[in-house]
N, C-alpha and C. Protein backbone atom coordinates (compact mmCIF):
# COMPACT_ATOMS: atom_id res chain seq x y z
N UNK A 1 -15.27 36.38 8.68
CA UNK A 1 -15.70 36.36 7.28
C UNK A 1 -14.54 35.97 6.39
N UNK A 2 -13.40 36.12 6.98
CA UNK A 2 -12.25 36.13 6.10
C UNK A 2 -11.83 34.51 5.85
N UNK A 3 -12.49 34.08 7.09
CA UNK A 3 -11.12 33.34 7.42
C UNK A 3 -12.39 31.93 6.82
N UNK A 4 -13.66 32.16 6.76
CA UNK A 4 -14.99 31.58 5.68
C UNK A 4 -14.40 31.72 4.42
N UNK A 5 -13.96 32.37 3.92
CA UNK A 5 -13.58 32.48 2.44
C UNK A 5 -12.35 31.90 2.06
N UNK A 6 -11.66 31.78 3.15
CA UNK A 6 -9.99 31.32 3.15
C UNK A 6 -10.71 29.65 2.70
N UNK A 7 -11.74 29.50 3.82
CA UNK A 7 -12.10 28.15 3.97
C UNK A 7 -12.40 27.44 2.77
N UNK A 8 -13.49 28.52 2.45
CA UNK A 8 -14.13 27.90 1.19
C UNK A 8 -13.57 28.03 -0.30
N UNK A 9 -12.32 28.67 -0.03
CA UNK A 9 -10.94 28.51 -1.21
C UNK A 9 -10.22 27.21 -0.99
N UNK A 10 -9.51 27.38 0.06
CA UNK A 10 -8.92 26.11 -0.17
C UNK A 10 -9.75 25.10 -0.43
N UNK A 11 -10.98 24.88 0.36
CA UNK A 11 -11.53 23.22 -0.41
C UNK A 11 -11.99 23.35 -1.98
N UNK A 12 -12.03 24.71 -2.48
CA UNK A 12 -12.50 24.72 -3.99
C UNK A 12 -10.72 24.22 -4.80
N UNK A 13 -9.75 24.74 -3.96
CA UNK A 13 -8.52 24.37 -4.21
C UNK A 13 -8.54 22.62 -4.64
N UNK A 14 -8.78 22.00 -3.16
CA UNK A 14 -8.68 20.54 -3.21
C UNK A 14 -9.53 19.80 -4.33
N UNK A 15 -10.67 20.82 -4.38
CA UNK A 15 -11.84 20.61 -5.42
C UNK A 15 -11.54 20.43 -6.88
N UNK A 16 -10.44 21.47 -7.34
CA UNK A 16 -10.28 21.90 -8.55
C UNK A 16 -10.14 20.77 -9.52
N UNK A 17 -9.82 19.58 -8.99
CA UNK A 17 -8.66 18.93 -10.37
C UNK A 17 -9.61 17.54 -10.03
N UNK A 18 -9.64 17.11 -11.29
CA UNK A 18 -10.31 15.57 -11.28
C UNK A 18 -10.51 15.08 -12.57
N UNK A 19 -11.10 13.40 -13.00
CA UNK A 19 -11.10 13.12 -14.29
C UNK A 19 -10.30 13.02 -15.43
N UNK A 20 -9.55 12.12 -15.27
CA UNK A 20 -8.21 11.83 -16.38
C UNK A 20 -8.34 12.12 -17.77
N UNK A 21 -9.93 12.29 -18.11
CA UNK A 21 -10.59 12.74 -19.24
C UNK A 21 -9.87 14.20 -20.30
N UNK A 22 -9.81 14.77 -18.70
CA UNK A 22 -9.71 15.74 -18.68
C UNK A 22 -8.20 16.68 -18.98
N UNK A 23 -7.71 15.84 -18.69
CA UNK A 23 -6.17 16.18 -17.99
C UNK A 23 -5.46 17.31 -19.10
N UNK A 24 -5.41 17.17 -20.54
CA UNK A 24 -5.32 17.86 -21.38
C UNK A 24 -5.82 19.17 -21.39
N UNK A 25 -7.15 19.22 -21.03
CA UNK A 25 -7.30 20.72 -20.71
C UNK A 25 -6.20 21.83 -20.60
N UNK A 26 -7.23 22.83 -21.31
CA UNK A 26 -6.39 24.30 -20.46
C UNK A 26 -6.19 24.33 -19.37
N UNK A 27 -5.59 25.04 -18.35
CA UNK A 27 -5.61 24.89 -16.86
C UNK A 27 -6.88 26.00 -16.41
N UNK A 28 -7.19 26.84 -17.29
CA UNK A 28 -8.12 27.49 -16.40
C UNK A 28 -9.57 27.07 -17.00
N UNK A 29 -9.67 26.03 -18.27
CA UNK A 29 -11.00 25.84 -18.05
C UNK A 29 -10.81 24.28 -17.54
N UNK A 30 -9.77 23.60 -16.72
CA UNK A 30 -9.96 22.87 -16.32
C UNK A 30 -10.77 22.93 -14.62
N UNK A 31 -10.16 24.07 -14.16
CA UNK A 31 -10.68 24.58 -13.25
C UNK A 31 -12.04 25.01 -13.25
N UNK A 32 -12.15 26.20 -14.20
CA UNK A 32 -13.98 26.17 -14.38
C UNK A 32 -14.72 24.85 -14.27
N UNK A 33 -14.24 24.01 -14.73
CA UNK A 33 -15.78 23.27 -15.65
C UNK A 33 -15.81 21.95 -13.95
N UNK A 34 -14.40 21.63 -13.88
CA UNK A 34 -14.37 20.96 -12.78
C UNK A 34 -15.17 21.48 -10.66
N UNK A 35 -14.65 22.46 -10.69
CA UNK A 35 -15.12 23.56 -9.69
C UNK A 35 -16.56 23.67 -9.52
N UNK A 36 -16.80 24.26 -10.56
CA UNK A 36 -18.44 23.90 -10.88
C UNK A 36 -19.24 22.42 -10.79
N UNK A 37 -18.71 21.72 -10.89
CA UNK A 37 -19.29 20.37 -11.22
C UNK A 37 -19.72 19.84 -9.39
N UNK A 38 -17.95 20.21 -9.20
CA UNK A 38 -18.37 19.36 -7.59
C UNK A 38 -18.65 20.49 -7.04
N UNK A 39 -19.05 21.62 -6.79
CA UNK A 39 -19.93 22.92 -5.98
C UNK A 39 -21.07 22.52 -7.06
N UNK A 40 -21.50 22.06 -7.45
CA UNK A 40 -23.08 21.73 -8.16
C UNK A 40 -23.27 19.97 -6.90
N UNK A 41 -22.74 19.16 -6.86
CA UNK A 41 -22.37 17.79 -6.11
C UNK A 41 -22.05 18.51 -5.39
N UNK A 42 -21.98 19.27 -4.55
CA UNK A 42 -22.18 19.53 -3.14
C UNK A 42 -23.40 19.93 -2.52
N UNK A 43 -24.45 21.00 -3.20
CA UNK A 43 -25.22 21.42 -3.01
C UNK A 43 -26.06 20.38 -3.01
N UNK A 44 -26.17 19.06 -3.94
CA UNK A 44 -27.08 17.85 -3.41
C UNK A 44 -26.72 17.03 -3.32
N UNK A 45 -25.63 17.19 -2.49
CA UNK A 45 -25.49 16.05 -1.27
C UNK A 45 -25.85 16.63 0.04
N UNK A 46 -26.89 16.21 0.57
CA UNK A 46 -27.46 16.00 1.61
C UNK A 46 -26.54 15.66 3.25
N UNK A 47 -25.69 14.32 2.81
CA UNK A 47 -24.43 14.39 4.06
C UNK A 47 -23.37 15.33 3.98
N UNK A 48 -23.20 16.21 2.76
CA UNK A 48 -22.13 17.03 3.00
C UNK A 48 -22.28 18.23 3.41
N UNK A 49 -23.73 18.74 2.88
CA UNK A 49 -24.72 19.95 3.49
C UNK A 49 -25.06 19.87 5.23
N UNK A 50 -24.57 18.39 5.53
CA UNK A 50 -24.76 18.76 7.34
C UNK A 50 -23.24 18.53 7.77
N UNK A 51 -22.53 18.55 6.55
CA UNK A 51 -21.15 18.26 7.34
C UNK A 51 -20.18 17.18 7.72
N UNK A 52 -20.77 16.14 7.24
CA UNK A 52 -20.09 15.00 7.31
C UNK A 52 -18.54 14.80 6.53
N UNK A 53 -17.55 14.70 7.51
CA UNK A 53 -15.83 14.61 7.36
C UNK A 53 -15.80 13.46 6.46
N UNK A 54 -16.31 12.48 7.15
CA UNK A 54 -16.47 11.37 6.09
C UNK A 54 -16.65 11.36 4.65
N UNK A 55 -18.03 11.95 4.24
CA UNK A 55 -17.93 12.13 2.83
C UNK A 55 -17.12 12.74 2.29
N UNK A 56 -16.79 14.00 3.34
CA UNK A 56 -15.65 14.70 2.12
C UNK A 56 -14.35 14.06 1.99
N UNK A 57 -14.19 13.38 3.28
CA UNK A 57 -12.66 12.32 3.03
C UNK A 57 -12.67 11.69 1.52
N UNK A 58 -13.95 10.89 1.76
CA UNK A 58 -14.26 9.81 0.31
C UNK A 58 -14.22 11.00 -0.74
N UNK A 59 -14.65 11.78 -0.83
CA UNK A 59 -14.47 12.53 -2.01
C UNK A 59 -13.13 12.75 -2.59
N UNK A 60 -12.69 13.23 -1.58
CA UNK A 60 -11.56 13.94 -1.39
C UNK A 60 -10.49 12.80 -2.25
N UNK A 61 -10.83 11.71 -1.75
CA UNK A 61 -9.73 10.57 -1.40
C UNK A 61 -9.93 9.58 -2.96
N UNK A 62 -11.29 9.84 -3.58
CA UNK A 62 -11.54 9.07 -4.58
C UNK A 62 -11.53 9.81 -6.48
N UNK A 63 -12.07 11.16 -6.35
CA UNK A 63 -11.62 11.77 -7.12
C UNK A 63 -10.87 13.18 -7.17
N UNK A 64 -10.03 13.78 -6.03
CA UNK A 64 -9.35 15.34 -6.34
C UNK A 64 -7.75 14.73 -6.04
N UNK A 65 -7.50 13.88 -4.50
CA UNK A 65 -5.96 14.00 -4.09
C UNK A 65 -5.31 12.92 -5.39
N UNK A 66 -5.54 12.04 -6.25
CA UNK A 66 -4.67 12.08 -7.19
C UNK A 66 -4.73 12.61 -8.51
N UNK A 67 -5.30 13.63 -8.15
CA UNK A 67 -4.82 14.90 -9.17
C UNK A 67 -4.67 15.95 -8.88
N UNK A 68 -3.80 16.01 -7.56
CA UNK A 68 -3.14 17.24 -7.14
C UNK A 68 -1.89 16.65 -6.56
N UNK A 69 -0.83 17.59 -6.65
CA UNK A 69 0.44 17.28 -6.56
C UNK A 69 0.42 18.05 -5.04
N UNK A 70 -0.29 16.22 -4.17
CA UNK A 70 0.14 17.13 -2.94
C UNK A 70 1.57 16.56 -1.90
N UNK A 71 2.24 16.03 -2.82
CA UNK A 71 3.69 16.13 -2.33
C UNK A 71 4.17 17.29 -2.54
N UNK A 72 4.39 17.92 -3.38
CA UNK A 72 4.70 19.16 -3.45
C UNK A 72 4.18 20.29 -2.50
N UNK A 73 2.98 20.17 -2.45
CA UNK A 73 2.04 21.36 -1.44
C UNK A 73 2.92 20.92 -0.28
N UNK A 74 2.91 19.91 0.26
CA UNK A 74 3.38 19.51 1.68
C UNK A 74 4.66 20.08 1.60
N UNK A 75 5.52 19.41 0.69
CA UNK A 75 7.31 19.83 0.99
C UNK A 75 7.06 21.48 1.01
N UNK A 76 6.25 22.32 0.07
CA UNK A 76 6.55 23.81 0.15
C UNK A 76 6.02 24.22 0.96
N UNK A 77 4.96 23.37 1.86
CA UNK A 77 4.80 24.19 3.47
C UNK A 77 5.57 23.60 4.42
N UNK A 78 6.23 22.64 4.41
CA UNK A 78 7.21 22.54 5.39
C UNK A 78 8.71 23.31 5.12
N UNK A 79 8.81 23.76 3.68
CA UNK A 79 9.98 24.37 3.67
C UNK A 79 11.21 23.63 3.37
N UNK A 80 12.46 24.38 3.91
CA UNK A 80 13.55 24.15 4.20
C UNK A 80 13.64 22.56 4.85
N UNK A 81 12.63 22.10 5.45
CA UNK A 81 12.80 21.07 6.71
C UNK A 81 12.93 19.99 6.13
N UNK A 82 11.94 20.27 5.00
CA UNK A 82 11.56 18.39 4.13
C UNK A 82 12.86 17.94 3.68
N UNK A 83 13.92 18.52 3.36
CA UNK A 83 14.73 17.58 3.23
C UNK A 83 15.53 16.60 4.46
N UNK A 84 15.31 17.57 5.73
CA UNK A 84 15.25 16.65 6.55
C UNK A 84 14.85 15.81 6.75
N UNK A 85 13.35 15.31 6.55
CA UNK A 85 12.76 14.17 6.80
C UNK A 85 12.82 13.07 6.07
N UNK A 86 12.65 11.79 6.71
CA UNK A 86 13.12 10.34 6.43
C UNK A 86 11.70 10.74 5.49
N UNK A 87 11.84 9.15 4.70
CA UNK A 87 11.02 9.10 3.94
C UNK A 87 9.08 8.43 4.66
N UNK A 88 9.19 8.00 5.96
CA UNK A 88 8.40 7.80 6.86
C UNK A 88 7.62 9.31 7.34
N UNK A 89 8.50 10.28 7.37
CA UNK A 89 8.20 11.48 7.89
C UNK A 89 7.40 12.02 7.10
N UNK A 90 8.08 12.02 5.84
CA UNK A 90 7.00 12.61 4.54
C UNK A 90 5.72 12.27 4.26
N UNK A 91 5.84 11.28 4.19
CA UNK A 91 4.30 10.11 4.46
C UNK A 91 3.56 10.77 5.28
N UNK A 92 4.15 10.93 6.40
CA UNK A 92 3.12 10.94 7.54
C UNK A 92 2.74 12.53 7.65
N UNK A 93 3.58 13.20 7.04
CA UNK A 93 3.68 14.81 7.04
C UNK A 93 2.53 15.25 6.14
N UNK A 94 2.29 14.07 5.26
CA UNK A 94 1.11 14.11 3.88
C UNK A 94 0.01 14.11 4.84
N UNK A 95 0.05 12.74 4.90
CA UNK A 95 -1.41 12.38 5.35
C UNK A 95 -1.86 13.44 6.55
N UNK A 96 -0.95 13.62 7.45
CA UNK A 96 -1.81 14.71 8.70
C UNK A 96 -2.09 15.83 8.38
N UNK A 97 -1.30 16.43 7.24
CA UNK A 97 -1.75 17.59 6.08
C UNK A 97 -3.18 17.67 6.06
N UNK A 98 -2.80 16.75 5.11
CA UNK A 98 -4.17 16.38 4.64
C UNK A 98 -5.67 16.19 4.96
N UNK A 99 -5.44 15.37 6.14
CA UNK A 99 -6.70 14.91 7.26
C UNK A 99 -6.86 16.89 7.68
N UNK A 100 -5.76 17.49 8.00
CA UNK A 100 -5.81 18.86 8.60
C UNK A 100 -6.78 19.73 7.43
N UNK A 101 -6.24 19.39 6.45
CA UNK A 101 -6.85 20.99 5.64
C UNK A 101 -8.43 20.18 5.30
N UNK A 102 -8.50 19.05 5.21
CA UNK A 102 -9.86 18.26 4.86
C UNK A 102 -10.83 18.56 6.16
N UNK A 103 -10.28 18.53 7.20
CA UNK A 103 -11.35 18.28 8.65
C UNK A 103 -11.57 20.19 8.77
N UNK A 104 -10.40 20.77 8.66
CA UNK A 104 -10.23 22.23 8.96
C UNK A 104 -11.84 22.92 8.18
N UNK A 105 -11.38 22.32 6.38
CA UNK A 105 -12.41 23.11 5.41
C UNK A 105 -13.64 22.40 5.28
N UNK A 106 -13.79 20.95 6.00
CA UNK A 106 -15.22 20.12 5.56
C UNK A 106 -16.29 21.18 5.95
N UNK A 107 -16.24 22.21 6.60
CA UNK A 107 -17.61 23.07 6.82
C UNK A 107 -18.09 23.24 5.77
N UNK A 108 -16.35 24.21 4.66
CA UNK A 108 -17.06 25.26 4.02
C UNK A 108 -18.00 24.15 2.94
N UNK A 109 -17.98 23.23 2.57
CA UNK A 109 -18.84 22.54 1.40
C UNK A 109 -20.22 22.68 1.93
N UNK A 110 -20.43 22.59 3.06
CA UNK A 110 -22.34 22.69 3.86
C UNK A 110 -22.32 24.14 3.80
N UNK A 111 -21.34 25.56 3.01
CA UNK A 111 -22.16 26.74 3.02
C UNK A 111 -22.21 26.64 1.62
N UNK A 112 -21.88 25.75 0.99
CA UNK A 112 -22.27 25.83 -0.74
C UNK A 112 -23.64 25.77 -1.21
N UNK A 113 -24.16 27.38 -1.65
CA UNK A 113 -25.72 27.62 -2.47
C UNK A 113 -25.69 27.54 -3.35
N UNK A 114 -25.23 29.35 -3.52
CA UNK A 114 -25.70 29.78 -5.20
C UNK A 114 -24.14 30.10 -5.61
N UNK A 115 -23.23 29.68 -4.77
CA UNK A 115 -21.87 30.05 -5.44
C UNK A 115 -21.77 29.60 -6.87
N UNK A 116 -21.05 30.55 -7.57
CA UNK A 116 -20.68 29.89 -8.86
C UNK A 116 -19.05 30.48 -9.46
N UNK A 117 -18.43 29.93 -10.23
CA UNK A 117 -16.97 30.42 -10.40
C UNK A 117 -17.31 31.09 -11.57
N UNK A 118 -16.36 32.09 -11.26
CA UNK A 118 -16.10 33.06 -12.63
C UNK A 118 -14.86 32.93 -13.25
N UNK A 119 -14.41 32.79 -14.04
CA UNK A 119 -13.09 33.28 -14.64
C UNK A 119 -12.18 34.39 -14.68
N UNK A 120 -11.01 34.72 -14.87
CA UNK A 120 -10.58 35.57 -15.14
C UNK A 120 -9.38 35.27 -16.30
N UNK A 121 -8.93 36.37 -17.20
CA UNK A 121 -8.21 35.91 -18.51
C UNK A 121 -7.11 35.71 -17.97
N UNK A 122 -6.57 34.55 -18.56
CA UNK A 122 -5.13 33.62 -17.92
C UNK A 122 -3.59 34.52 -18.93
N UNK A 123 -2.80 34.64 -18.59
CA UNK A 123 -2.01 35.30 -19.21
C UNK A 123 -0.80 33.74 -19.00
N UNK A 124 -0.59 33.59 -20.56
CA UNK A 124 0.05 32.15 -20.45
C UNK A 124 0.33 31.78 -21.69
N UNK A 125 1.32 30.99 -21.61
CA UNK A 125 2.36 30.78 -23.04
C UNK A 125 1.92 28.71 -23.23
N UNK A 126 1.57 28.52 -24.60
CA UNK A 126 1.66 27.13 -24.58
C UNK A 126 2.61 26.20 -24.14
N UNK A 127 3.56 27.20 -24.22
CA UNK A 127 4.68 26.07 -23.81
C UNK A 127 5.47 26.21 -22.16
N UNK A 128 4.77 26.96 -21.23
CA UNK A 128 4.67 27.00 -20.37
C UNK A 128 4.35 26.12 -19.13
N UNK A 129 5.34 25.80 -18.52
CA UNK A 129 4.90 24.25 -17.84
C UNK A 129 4.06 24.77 -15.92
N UNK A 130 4.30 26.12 -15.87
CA UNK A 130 3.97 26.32 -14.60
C UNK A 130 3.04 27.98 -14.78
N UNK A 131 1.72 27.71 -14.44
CA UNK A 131 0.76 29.00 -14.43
C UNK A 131 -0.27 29.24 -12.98
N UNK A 132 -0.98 30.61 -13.24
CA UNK A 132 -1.47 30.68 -12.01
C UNK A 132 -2.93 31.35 -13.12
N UNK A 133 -3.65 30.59 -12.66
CA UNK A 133 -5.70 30.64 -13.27
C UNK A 133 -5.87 31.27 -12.29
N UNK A 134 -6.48 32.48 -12.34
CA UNK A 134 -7.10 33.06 -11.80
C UNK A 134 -8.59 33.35 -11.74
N UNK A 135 -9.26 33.96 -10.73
CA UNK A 135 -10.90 33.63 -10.72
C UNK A 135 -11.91 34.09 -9.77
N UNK A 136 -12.82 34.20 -9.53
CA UNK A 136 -13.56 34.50 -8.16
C UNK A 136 -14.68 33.58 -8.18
N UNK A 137 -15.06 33.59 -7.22
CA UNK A 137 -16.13 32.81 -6.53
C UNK A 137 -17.82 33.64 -6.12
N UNK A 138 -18.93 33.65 -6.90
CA UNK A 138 -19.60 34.97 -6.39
C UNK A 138 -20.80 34.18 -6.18
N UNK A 139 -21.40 34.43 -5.18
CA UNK A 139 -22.57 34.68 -4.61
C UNK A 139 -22.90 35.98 -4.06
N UNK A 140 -23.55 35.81 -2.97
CA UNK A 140 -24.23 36.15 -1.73
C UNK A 140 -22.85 37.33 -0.99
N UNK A 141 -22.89 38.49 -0.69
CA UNK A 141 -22.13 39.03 -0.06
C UNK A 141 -20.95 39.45 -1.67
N UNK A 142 -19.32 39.64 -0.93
CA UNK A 142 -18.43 39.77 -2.01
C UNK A 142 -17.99 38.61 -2.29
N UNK A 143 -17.19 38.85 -3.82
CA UNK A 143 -16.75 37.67 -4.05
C UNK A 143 -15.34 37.37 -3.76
N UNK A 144 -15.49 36.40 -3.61
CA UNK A 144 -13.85 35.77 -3.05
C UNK A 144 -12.96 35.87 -4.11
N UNK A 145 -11.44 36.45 -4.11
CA UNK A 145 -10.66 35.73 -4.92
C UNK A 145 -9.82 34.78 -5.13
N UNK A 146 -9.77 34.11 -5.73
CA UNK A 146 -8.91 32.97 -5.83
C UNK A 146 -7.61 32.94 -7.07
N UNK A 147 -6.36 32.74 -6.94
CA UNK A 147 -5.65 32.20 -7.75
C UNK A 147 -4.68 31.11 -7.52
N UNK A 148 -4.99 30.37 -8.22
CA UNK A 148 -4.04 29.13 -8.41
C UNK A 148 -3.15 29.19 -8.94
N UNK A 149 -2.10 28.12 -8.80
CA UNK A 149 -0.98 28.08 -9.14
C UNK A 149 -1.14 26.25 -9.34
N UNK A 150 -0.59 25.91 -10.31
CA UNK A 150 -0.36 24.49 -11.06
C UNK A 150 0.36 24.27 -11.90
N UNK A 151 0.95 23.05 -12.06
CA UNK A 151 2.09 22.38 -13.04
C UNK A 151 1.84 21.68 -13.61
N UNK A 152 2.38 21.42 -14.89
CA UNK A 152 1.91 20.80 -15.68
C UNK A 152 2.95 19.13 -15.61
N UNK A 153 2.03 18.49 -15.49
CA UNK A 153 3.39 17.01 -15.58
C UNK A 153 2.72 16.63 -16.65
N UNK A 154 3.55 15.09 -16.55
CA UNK A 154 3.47 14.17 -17.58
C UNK A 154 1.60 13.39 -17.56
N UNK A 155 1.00 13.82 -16.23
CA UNK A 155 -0.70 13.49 -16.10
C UNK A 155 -0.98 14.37 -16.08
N UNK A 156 -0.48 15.54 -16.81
CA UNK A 156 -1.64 16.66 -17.16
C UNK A 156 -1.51 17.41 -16.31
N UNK A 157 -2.03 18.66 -15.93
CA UNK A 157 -1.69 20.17 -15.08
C UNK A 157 -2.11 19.44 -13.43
N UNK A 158 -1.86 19.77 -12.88
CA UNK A 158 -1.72 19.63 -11.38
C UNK A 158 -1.48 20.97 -10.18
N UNK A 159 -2.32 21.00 -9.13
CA UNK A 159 -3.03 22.38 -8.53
C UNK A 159 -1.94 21.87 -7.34
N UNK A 160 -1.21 22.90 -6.78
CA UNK A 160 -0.38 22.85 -5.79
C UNK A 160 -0.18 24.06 -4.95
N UNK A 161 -1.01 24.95 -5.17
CA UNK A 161 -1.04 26.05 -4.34
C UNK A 161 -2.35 27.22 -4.37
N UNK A 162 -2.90 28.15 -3.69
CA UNK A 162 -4.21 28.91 -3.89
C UNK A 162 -3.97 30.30 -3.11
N UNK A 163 -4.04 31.01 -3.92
CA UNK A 163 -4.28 32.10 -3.15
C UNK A 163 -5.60 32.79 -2.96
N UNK A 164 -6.06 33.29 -1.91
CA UNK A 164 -6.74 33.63 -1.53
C UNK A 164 -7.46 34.83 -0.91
N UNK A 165 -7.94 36.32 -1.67
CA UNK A 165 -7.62 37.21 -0.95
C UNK A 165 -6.30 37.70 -0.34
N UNK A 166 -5.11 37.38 -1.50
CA UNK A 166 -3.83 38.13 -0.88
C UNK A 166 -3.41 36.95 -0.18
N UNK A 167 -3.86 35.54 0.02
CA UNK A 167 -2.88 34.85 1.08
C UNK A 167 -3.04 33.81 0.40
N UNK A 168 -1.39 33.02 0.35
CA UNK A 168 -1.00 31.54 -0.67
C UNK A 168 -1.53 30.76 0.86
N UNK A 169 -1.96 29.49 0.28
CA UNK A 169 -2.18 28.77 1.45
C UNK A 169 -0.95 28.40 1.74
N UNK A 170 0.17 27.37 1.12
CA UNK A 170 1.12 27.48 1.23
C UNK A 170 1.74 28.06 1.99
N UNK A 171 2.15 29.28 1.74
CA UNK A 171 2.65 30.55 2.78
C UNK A 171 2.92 30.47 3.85
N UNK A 172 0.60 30.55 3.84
CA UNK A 172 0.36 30.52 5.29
C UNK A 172 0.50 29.54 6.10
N UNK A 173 0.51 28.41 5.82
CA UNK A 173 1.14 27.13 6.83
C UNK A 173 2.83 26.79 6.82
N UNK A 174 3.38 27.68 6.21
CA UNK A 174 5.09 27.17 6.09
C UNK A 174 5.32 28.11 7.23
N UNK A 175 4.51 28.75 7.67
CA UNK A 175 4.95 30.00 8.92
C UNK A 175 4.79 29.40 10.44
N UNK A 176 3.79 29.08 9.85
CA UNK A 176 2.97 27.89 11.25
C UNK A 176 4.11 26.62 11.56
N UNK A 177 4.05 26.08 10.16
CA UNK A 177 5.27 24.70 10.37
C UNK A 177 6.73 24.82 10.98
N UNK A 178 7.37 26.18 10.46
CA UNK A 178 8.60 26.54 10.73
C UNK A 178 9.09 26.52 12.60
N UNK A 179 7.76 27.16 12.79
CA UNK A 179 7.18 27.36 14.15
C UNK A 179 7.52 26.47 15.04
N UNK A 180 6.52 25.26 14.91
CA UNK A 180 6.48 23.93 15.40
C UNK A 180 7.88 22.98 14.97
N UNK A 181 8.51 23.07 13.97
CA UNK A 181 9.21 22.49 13.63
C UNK A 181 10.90 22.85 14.43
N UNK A 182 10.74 24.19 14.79
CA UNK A 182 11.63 25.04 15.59
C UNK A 182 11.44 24.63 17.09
N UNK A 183 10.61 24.30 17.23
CA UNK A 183 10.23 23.85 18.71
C UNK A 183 10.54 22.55 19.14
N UNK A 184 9.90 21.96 17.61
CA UNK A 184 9.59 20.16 18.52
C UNK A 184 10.62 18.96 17.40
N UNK A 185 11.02 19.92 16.16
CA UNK A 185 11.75 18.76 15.08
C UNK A 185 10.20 18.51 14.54
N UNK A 186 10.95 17.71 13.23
CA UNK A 186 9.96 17.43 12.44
C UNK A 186 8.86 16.59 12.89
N UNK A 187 9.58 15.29 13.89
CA UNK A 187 8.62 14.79 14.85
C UNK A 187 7.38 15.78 15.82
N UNK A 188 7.68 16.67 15.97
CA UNK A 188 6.96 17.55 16.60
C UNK A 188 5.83 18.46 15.83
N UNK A 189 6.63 18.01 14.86
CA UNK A 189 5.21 18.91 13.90
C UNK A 189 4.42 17.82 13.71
N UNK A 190 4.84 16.39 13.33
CA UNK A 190 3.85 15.35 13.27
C UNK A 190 2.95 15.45 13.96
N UNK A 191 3.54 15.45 15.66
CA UNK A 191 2.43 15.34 16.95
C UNK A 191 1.49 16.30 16.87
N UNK A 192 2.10 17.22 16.78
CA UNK A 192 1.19 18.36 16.61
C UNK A 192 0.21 18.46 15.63
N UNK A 193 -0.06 18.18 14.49
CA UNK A 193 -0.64 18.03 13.45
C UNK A 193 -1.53 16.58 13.64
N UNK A 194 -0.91 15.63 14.27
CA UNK A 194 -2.26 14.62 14.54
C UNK A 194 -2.79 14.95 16.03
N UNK A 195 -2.33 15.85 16.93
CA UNK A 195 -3.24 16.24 17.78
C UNK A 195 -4.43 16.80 17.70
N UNK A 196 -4.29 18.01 16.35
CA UNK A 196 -5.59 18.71 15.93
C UNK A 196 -6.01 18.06 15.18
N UNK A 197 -5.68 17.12 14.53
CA UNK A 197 -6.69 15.86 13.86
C UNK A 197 -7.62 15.32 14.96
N UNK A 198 -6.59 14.39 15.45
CA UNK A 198 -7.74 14.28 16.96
C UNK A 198 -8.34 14.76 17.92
N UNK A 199 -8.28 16.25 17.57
CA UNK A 199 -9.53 17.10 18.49
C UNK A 199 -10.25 17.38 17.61
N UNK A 200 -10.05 17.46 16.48
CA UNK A 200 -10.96 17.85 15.93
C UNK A 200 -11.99 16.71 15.37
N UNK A 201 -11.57 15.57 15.46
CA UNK A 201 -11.98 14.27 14.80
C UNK A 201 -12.89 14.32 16.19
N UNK A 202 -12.86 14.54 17.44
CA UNK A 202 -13.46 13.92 18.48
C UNK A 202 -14.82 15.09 18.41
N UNK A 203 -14.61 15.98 18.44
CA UNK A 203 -15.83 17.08 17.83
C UNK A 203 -16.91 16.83 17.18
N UNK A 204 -16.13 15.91 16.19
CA UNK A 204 -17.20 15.65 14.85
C UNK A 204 -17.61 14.90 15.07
């Protein structure tokens, strides 16, 4: 159950940010109004309700990953290491990220019903360039919590981390990476990270 809610955080994570329209927003009703929109576009879409990696790639790939600062997500789950890596490494450290937390969470969008986001009051200074929106997620059963963490750049606030029930995603994969990275070098976390791409790609 936990590890369903972990799921269906982080992709509300990847979810959060979209629409250049927008970018000015507050950060936490950028999150509301956005969150809602695509968990409303999930529930009727039909290929994403059976699961299809594909659509959520295209989603993924056409309106949320450039408006999330996921160079950043990547370097703070690899840690200490990223400055090790060539600039080839980083690249590639993105993208298998990426394909990972996209193929990992494409379920949770096919358990999206009656979820809907709630708010919670943001404690935050205007002139504040780095905050954490906080929020839950409620349906069916308890509700999940979620808090974010985002920065504000020069395109407007940007989502780079989620917590979840007590756990940063972040965190939790810089523990995992350190791991692999201790074992095999940064090359080794590559392999490793497009191995479970490609088991898991062969599944689907």
């Amino acid at each position: 159950m936990i590890r369903r809610s972990f799921a269906t955080a982080c992709l509300s994570m990847l979810m959060a940010v979209t629409a250049p329209a927008w970018a000015q927003q507050a950060p936490d009703a950028l999150v509301k109004e956005v969150s809602t929109e695509v968990m409303d576009a999930a529930r009727e879409d039909k290929a994403i309700q059976q699961g299809d990696v594909q659509r959520v790639i295209t989603l993924v790939d056409s309106k949320i990953m450039p408006h999330v600062d996921f160079e950043r997500m990547t370097a703070s789950a690899v840690g200490r290491y990223w400055r090790q890596a060539s600039a080839e490494q980083k690249q590639r450290l993105q993208t298998e990220f990426k394909q990972l937390l996209v193929r990992t969470y494409a379920g949770a969008l096919a358990q999206v019903k009656d979820q809907r986001v709630v708010m919670k009051p943001m404690r935050a200074s205007p002139e504040d360039k780095e905050v954490i929106v906080r929020s839950e997620v409620r349906g069916k059963g308890d509700p999940v919590q979620m808090d974010y963490r985002l920065e504000k750049t020069a395109d407007g606030w940007k989502i780079y981390d989620v917590n979840v029930l007590g756990v940063w995603l972040v965190e939790n994969y810089r523990n995992s990476f350190a791991q692999e990275i201790s074992q095999g070098g940064i090359d080794g976390l590559i392999s490793k990270l497009a191995e479970r791409n490609k088991s898991a790609g062969s599944r689907g």
